[in-house]
Protein backbone atom coordinates (compact mmCIF):
# COMPACT_ATOMS: atom_id res chain seq x y z
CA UNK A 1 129.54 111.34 135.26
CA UNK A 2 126.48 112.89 136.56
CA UNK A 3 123.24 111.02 136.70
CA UNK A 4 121.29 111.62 133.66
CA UNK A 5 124.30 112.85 131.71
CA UNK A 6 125.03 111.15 128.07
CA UNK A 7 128.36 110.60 126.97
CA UNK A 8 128.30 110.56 123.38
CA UNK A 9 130.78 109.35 120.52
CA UNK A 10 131.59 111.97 117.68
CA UNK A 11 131.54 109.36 115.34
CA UNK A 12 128.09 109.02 113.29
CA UNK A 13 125.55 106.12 113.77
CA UNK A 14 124.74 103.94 110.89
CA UNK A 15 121.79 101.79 111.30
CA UNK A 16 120.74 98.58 109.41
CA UNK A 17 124.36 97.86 107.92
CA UNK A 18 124.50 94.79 106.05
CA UNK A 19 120.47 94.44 105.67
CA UNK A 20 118.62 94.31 102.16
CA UNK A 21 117.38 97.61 100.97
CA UNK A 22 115.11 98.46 98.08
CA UNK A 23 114.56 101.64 96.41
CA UNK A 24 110.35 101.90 95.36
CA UNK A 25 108.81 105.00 94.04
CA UNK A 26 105.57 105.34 95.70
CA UNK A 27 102.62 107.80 94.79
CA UNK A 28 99.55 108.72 96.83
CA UNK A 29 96.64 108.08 95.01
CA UNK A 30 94.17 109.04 97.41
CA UNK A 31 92.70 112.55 98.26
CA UNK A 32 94.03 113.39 101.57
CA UNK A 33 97.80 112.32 103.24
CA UNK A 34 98.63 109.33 104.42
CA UNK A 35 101.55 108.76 107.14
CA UNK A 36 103.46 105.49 107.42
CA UNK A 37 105.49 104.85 110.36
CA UNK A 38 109.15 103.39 110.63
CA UNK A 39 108.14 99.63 111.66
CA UNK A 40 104.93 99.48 109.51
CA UNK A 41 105.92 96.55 107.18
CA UNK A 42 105.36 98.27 104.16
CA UNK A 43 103.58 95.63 102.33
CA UNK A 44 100.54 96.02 104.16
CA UNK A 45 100.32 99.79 104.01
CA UNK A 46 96.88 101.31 102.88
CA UNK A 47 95.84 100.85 99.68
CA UNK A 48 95.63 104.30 98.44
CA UNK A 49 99.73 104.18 98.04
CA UNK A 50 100.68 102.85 94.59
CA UNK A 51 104.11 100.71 94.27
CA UNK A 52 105.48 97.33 93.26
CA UNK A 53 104.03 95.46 96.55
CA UNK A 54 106.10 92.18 95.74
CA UNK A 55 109.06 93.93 96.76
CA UNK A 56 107.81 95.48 99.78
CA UNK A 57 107.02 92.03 101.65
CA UNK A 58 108.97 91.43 104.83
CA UNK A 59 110.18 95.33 104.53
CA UNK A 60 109.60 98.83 106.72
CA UNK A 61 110.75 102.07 105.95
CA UNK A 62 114.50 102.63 106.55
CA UNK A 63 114.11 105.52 108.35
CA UNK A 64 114.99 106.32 112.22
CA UNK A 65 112.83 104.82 115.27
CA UNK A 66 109.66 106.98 116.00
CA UNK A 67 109.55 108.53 112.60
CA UNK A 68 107.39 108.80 109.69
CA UNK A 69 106.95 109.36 105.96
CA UNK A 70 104.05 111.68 104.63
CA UNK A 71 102.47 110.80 101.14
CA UNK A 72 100.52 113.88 99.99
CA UNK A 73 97.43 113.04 97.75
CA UNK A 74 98.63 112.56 94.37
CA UNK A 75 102.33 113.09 94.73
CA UNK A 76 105.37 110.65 94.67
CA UNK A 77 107.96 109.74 96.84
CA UNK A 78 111.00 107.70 96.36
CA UNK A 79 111.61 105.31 99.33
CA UNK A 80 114.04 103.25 100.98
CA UNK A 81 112.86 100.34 102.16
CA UNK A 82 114.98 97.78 104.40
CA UNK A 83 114.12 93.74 105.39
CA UNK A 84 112.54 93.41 108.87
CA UNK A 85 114.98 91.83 111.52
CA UNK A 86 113.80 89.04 113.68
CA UNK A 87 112.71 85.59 112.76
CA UNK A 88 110.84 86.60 110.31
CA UNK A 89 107.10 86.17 112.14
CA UNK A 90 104.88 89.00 110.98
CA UNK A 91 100.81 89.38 112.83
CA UNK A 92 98.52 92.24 112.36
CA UNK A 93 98.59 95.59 110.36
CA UNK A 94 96.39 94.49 107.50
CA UNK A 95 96.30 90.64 108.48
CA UNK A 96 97.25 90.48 104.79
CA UNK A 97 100.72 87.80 106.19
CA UNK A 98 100.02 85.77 109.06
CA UNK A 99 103.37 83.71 110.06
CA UNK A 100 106.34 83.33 108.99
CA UNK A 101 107.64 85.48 105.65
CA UNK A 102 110.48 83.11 104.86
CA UNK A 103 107.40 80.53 104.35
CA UNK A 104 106.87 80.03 100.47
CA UNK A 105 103.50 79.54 101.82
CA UNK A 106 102.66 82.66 103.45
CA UNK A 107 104.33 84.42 101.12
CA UNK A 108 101.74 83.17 98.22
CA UNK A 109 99.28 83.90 100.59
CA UNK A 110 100.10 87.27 101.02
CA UNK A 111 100.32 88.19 97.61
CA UNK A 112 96.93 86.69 96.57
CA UNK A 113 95.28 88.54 99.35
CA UNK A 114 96.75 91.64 99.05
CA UNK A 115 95.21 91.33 95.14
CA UNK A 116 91.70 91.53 97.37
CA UNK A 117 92.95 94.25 99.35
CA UNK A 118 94.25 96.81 96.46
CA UNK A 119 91.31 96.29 94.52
């Protein structure tokens, strides 16, 4: 082995196995693109994007590290969508959850003020 070198199985990786998914159409209702990031939680994602939020909560793209999906205004995208690992603590984006997601609590929270924050 040199330094620096990778050694690399042929085999391909498969990330979040065993992890909820959802499937969400999402459309762009704004007039200019918006990009979302892999580890945005997708919930909180600006407001301009039309989908069923509910299902989003405690979810990010399921997409690769360091990459992004690109909404054009007005068109639709179908998305995957898989749960956030961890214990479940989500803080900042939108502020729209602040503790723990697998809190009835927060969750109700959540969903009344993201009602403020689509409107």
């Amino acid at each position: 082995m040199r330094p620096g070198e990778f050694i690399l199985e042929e085999t391909d990786i498969e990330a979040n196995v065993g992890r909820k998914t959802v499937r969400l159409t999402v459309r762009n209702a704004g007039d200019r693109p918006i990009q979302v990031g892999t580890h945005f939680h997708f919930f909180e994602v600006n407001r301009k994007l039309l989908f069923n939020r509910e299902q989003a909560l405690g979810m990010r793209l399921n997409i690769p590290a360091g990459t992004a999906v690109r909404f054009e205004a007005g068109q639709s995208h179908e998305v995957e969508l898989v749960e956030l690992a961890g214990d479940g603590l989500i803080h900042g984006f939108n502020r729209l959850v602040e503790g723990n997601i697998n809190d009835p609590d927060v969750r109700k929270a959540a969903l009344e003020k993201m009602a403020e924050f689509i409107k």
